[in-house]
N, C-alpha and C. Protein backbone atom coordinates (compact mmCIF):
# COMPACT_ATOMS: atom_id res chain seq x y z
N UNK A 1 17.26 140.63 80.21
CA UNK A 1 17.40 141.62 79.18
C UNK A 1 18.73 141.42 78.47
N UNK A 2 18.75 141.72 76.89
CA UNK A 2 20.13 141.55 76.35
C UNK A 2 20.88 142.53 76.63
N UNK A 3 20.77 143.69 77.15
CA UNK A 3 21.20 144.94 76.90
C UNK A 3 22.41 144.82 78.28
N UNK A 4 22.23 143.97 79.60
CA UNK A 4 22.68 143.98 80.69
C UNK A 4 23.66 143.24 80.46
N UNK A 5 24.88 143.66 80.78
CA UNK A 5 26.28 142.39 81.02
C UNK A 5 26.73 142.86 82.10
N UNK A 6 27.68 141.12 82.22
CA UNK A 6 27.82 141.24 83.49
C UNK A 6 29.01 142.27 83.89
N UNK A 7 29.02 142.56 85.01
CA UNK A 7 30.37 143.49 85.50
C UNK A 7 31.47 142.79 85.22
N UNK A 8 32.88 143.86 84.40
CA UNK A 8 34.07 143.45 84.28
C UNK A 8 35.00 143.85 85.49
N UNK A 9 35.34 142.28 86.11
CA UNK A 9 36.19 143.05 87.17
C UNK A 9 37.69 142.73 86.74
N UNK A 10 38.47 143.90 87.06
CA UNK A 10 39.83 143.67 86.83
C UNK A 10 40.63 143.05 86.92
N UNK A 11 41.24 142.42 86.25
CA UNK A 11 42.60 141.49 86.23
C UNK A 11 43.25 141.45 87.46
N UNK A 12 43.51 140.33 88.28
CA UNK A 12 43.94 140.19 89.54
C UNK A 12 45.71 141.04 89.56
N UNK A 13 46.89 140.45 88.35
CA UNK A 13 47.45 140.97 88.24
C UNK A 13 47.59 142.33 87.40
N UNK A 14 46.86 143.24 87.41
CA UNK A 14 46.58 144.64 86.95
C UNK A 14 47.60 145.64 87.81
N UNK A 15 46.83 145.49 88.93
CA UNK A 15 47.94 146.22 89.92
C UNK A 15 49.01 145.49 90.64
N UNK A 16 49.25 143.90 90.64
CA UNK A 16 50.66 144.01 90.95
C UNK A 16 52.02 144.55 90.90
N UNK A 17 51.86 145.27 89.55
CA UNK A 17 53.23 145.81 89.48
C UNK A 17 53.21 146.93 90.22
N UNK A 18 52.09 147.77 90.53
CA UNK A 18 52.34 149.47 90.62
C UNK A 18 52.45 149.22 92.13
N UNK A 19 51.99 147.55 92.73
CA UNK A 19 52.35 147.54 93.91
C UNK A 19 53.67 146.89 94.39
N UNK A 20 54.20 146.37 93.58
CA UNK A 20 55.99 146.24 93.68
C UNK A 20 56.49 147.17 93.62
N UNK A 21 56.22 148.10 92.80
CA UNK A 21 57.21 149.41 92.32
C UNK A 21 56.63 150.22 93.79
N UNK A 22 56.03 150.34 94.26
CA UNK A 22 55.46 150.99 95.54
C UNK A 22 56.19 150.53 96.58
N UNK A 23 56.13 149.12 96.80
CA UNK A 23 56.92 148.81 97.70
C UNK A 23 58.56 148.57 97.81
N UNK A 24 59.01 148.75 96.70
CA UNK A 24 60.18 148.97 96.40
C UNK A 24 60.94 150.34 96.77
N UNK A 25 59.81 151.49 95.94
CA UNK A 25 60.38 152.97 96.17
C UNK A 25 60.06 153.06 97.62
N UNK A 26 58.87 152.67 98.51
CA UNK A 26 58.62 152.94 99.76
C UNK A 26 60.16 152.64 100.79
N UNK A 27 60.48 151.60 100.20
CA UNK A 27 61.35 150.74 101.33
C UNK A 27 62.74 151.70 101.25
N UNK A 28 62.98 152.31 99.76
CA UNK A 28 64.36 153.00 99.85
C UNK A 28 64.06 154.04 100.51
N UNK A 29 62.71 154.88 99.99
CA UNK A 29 62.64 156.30 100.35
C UNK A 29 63.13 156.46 102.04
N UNK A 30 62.20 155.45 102.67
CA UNK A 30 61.92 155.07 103.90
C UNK A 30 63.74 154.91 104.76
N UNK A 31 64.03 154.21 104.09
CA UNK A 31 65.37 153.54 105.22
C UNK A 31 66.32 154.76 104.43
N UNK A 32 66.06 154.96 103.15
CA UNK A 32 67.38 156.37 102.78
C UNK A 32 66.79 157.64 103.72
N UNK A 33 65.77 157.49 104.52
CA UNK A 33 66.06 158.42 104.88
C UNK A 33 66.14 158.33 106.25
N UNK A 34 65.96 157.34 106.84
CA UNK A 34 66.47 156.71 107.60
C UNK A 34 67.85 157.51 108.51
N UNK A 35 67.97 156.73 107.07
CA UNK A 35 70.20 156.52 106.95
C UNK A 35 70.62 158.49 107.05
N UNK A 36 69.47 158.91 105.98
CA UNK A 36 70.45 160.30 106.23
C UNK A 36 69.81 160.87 107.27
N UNK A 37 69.24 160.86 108.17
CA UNK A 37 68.71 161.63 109.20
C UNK A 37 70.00 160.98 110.02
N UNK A 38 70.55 159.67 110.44
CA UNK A 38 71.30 159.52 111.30
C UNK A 38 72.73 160.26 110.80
N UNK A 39 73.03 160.15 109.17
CA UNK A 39 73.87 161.05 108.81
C UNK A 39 74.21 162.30 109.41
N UNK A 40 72.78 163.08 109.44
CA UNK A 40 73.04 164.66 110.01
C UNK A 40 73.12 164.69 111.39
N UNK A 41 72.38 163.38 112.12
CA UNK A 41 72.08 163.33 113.58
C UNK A 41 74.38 163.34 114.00
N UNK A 42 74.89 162.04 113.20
CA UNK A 42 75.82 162.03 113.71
C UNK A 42 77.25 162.78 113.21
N UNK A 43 76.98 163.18 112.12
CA UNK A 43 77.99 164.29 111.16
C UNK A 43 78.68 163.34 110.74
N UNK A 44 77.73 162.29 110.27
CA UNK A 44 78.69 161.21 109.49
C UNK A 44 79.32 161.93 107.79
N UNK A 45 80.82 161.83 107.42
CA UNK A 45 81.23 162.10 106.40
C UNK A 45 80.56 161.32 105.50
N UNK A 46 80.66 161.78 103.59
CA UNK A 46 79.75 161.42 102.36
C UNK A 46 78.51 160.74 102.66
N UNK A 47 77.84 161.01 103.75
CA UNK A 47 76.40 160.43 103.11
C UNK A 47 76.44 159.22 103.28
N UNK A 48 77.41 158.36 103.96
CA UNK A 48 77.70 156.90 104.38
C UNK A 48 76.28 155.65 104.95
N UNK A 49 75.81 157.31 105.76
CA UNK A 49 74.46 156.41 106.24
C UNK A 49 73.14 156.51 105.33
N UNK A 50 73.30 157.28 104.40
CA UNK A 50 72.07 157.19 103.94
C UNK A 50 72.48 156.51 102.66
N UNK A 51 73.85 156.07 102.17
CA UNK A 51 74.13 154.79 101.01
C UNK A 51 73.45 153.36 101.96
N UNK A 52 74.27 153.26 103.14
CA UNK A 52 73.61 151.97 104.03
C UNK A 52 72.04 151.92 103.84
N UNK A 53 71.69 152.48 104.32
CA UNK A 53 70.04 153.11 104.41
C UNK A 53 69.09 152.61 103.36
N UNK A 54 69.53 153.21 102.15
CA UNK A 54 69.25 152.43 101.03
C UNK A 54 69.38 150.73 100.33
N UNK A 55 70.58 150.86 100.76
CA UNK A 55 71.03 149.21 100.47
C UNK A 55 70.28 148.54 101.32
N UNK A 56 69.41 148.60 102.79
CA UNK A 56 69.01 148.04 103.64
C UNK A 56 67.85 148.40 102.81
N UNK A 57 67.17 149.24 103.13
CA UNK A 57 65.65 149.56 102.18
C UNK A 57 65.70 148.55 100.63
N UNK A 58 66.41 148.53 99.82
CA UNK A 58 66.24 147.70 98.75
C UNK A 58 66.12 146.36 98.78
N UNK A 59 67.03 145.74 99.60
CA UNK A 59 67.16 144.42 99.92
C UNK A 59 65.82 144.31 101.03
N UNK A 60 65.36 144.82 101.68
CA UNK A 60 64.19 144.44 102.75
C UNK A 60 63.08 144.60 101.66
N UNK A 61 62.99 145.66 101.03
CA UNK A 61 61.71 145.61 99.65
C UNK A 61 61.63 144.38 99.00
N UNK A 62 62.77 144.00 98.58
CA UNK A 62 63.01 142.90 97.54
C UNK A 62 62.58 141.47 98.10
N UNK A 63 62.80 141.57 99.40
CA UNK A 63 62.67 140.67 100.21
C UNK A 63 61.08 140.23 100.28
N UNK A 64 60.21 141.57 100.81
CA UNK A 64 59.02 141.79 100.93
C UNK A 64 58.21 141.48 99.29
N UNK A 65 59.01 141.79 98.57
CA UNK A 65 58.20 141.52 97.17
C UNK A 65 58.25 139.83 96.89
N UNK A 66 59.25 139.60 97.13
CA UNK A 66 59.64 138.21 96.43
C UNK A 66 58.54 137.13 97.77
N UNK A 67 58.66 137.51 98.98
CA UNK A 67 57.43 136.78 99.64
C UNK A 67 56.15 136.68 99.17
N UNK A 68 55.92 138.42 99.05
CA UNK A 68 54.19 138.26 98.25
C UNK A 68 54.14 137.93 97.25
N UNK A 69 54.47 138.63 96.17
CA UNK A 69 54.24 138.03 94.87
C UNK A 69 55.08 136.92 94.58
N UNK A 70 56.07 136.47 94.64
CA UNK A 70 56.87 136.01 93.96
C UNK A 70 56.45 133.84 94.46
């Protein structure tokens, strides 16, 4: 029949990005909070552990991105 086409399936890279940006925000949210739970656990002054926390979460994301996709 002319009327039937075939199924459009989505662009392989469609969702790569929303899954970098996922695994990116996951990795800070994750280790910043990490960092500030040990903050309050140890009465660490400014928030020291949850700056670490983050810097570890970004760089391990970045890490994780640049393996898969990259």
């Amino acid at each position: 029949m002319a009327d039937k086409q075939p199924e459009k399936r989505p662009d392989p890279g469609t969702n790569a990005g929303w899954a970098a940006l996922g695994t990116l925000l996951g990795g800070v949210i994750a280790w910043g909070g990490i960092g500030y739970a040990l903050d309050w656990w140890f009465n660490i002054p400014r928030h020291l552990g949850l700056l670490v926390g983050m810097i570890v979460g970004i760089v391990g994301a970045l890490y994780i991105v640049m393996k898969r996709f990259g």
